[in-house]
N, C-alpha and C. Protein backbone atom coordinates (compact mmCIF):
# COMPACT_ATOMS: atom_id res chain seq x y z
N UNK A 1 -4.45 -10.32 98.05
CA UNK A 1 -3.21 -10.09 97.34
C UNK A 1 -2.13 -11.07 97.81
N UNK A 2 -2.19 -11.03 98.92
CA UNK A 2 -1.10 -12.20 99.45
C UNK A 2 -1.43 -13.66 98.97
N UNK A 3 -2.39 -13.93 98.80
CA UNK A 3 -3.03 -15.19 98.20
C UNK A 3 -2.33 -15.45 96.98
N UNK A 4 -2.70 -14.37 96.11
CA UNK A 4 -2.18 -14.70 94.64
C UNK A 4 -1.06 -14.81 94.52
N UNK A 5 -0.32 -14.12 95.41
CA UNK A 5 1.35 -13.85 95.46
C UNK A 5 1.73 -14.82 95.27
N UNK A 6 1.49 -15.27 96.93
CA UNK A 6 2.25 -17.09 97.43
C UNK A 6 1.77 -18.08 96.12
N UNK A 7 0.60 -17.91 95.30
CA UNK A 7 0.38 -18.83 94.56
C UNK A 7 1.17 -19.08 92.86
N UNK A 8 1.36 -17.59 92.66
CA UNK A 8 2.27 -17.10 91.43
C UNK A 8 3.63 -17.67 91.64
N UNK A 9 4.27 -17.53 93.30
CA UNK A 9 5.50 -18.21 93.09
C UNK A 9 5.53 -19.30 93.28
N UNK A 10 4.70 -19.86 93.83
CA UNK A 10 4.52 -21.45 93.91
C UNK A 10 4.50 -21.93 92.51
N UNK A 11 3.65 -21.31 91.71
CA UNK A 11 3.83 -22.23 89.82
C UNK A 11 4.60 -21.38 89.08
N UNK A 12 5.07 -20.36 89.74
CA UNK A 12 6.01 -19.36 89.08
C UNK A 12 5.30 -18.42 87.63
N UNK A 13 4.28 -18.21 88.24
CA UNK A 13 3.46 -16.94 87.25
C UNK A 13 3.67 -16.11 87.17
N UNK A 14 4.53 -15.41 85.86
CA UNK A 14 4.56 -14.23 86.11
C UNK A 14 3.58 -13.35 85.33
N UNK A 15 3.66 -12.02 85.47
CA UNK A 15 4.20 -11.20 86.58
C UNK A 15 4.09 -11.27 87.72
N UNK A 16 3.17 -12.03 88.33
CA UNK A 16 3.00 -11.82 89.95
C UNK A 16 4.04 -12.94 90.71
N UNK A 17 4.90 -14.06 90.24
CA UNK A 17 5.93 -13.96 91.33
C UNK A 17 6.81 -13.43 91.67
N UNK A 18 6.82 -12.45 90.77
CA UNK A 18 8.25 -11.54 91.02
C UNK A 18 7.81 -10.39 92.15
N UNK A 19 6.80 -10.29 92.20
CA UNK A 19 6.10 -9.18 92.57
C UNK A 19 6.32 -9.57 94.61
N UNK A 20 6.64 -8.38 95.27
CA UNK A 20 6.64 -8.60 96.82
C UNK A 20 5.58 -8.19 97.60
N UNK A 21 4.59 -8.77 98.70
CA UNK A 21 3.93 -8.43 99.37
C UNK A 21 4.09 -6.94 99.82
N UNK A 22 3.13 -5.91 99.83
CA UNK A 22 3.53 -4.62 100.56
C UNK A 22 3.24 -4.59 101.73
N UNK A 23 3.47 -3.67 102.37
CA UNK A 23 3.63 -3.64 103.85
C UNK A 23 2.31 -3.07 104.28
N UNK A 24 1.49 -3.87 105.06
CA UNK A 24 0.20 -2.39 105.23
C UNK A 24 0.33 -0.73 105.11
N UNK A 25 1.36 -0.65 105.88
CA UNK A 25 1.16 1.02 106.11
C UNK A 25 1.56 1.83 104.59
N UNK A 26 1.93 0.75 104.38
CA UNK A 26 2.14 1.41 102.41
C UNK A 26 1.03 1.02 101.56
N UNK A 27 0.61 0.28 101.88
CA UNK A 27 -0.47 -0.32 101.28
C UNK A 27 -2.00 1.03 101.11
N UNK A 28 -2.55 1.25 100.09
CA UNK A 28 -3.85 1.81 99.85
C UNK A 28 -5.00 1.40 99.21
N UNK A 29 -5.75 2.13 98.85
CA UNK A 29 -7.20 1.88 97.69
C UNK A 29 -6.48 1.70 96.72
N UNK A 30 -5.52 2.76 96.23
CA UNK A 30 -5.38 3.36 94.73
C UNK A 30 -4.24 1.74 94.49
N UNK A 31 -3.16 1.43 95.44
CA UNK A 31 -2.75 0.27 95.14
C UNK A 31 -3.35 -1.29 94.43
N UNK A 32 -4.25 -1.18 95.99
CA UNK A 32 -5.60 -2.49 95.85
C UNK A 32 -5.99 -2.07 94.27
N UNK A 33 -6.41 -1.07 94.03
CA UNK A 33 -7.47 -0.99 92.38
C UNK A 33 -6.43 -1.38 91.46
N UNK A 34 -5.04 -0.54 91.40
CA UNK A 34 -4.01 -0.80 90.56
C UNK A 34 -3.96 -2.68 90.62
N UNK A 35 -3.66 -3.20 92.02
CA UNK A 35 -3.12 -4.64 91.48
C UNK A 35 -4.27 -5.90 91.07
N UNK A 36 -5.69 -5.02 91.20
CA UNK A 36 -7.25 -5.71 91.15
C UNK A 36 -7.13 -5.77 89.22
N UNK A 37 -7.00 -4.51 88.44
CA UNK A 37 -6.63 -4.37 87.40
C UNK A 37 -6.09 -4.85 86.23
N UNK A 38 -4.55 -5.40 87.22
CA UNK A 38 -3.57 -6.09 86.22
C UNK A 38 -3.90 -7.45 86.90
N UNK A 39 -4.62 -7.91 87.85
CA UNK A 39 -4.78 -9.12 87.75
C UNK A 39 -5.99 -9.32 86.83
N UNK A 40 -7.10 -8.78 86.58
CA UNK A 40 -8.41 -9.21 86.02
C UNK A 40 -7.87 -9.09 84.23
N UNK A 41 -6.83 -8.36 84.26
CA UNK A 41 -6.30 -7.87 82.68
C UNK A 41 -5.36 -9.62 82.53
N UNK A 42 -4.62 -9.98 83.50
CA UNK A 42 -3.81 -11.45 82.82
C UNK A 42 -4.88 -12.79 83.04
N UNK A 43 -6.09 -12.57 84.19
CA UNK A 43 -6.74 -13.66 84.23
C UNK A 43 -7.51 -13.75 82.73
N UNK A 44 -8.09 -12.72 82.20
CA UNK A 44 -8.94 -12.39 80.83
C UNK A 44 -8.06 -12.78 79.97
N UNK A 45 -6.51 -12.65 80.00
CA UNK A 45 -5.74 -12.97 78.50
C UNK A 45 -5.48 -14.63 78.87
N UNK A 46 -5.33 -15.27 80.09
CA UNK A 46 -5.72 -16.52 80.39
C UNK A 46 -6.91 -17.25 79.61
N UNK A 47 -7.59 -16.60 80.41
CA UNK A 47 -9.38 -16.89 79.85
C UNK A 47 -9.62 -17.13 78.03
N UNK A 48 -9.15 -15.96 77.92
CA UNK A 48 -9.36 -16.10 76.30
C UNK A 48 -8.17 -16.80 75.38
N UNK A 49 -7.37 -17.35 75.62
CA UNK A 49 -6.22 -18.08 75.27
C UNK A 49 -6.91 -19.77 75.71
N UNK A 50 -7.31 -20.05 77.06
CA UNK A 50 -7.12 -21.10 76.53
C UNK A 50 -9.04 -21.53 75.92
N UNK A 51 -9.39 -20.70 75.87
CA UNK A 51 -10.78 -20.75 75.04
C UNK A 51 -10.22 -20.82 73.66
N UNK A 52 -9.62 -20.39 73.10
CA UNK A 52 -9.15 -20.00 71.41
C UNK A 52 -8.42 -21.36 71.57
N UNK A 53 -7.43 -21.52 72.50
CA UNK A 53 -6.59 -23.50 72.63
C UNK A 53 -7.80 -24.22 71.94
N UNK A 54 -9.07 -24.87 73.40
CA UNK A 54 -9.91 -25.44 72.99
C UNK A 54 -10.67 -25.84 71.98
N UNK A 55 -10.46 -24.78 71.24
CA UNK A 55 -11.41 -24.77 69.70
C UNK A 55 -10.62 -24.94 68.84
N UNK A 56 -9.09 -24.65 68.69
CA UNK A 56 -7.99 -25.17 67.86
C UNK A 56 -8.26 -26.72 67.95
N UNK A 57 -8.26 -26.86 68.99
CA UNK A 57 -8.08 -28.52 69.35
C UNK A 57 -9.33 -29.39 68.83
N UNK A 58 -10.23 -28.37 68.16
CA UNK A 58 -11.19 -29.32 68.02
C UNK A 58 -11.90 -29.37 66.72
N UNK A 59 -13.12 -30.50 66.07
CA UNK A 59 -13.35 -30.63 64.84
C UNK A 59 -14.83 -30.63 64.96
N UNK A 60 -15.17 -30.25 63.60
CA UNK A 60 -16.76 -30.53 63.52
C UNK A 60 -16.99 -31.68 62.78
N UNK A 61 -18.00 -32.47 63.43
CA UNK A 61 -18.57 -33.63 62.57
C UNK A 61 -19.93 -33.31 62.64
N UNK A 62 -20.17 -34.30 61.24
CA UNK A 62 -21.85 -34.41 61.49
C UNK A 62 -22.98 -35.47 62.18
N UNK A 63 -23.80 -34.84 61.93
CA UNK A 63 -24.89 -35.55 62.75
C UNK A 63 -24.73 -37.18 62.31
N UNK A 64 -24.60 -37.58 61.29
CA UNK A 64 -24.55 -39.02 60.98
C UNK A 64 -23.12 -39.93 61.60
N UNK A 65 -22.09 -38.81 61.93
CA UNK A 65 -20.67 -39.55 62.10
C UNK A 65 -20.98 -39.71 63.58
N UNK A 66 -21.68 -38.51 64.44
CA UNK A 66 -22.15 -38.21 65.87
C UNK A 66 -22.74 -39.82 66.00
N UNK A 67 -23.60 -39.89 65.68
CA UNK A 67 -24.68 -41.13 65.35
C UNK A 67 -23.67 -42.30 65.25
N UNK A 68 -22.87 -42.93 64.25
CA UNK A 68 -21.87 -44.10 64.40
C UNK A 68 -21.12 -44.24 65.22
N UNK A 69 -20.48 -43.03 65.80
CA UNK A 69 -19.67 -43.32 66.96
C UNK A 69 -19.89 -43.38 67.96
N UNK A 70 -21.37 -42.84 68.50
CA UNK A 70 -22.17 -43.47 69.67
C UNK A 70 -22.36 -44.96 69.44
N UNK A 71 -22.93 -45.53 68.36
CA UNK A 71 -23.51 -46.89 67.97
C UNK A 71 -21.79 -47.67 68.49
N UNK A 72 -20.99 -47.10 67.90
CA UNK A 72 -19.53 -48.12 67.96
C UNK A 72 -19.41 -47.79 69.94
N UNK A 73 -19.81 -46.95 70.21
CA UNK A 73 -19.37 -46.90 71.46
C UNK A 73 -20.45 -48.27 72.71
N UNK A 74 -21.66 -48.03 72.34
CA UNK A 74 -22.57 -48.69 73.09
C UNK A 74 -23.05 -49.71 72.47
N UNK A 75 -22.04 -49.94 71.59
CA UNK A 75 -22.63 -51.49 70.35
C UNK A 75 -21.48 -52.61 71.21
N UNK A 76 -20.04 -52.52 71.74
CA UNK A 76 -19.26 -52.74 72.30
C UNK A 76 -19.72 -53.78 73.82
């Protein structure tokens, strides 16, 4: 947890740079599961955002255009 912390405010991610280290003796399971949770819930909306980016960004060609633009590449 301290890991992600220092790293959220370092690039300024939120929710977790706002967020403060707890103190051990406050610290529990039910905490740990709670902040295991909302991290695996923003890494997944990460995950799937820039997967959906990637494929915006990209085009289909065909096998024959695949084919010329290798030839233009290694014809060079």
């Amino acid at each position: 947890m301290n890991v992600v912390i220092a790293a959220a405010k370092k690039y300024e991610i939120e929710p977790f740079a706002t967020l403060s280290v707890p103190r051990l003796k406050n610290f529990g399971s039910d905490e740990h599961r709670q902040f295991k949770a909302d991290l695996d819930h923003y890494l997944t909306q990460l995950l799937l955002d820039n997967s959906s980016r990637s494929k915006r960004d990209s085009v289909l060609i065909s096998s024959e255009l695949k084919d010329s633009i290798t030839y233009f590449i290694y014809a060079s």
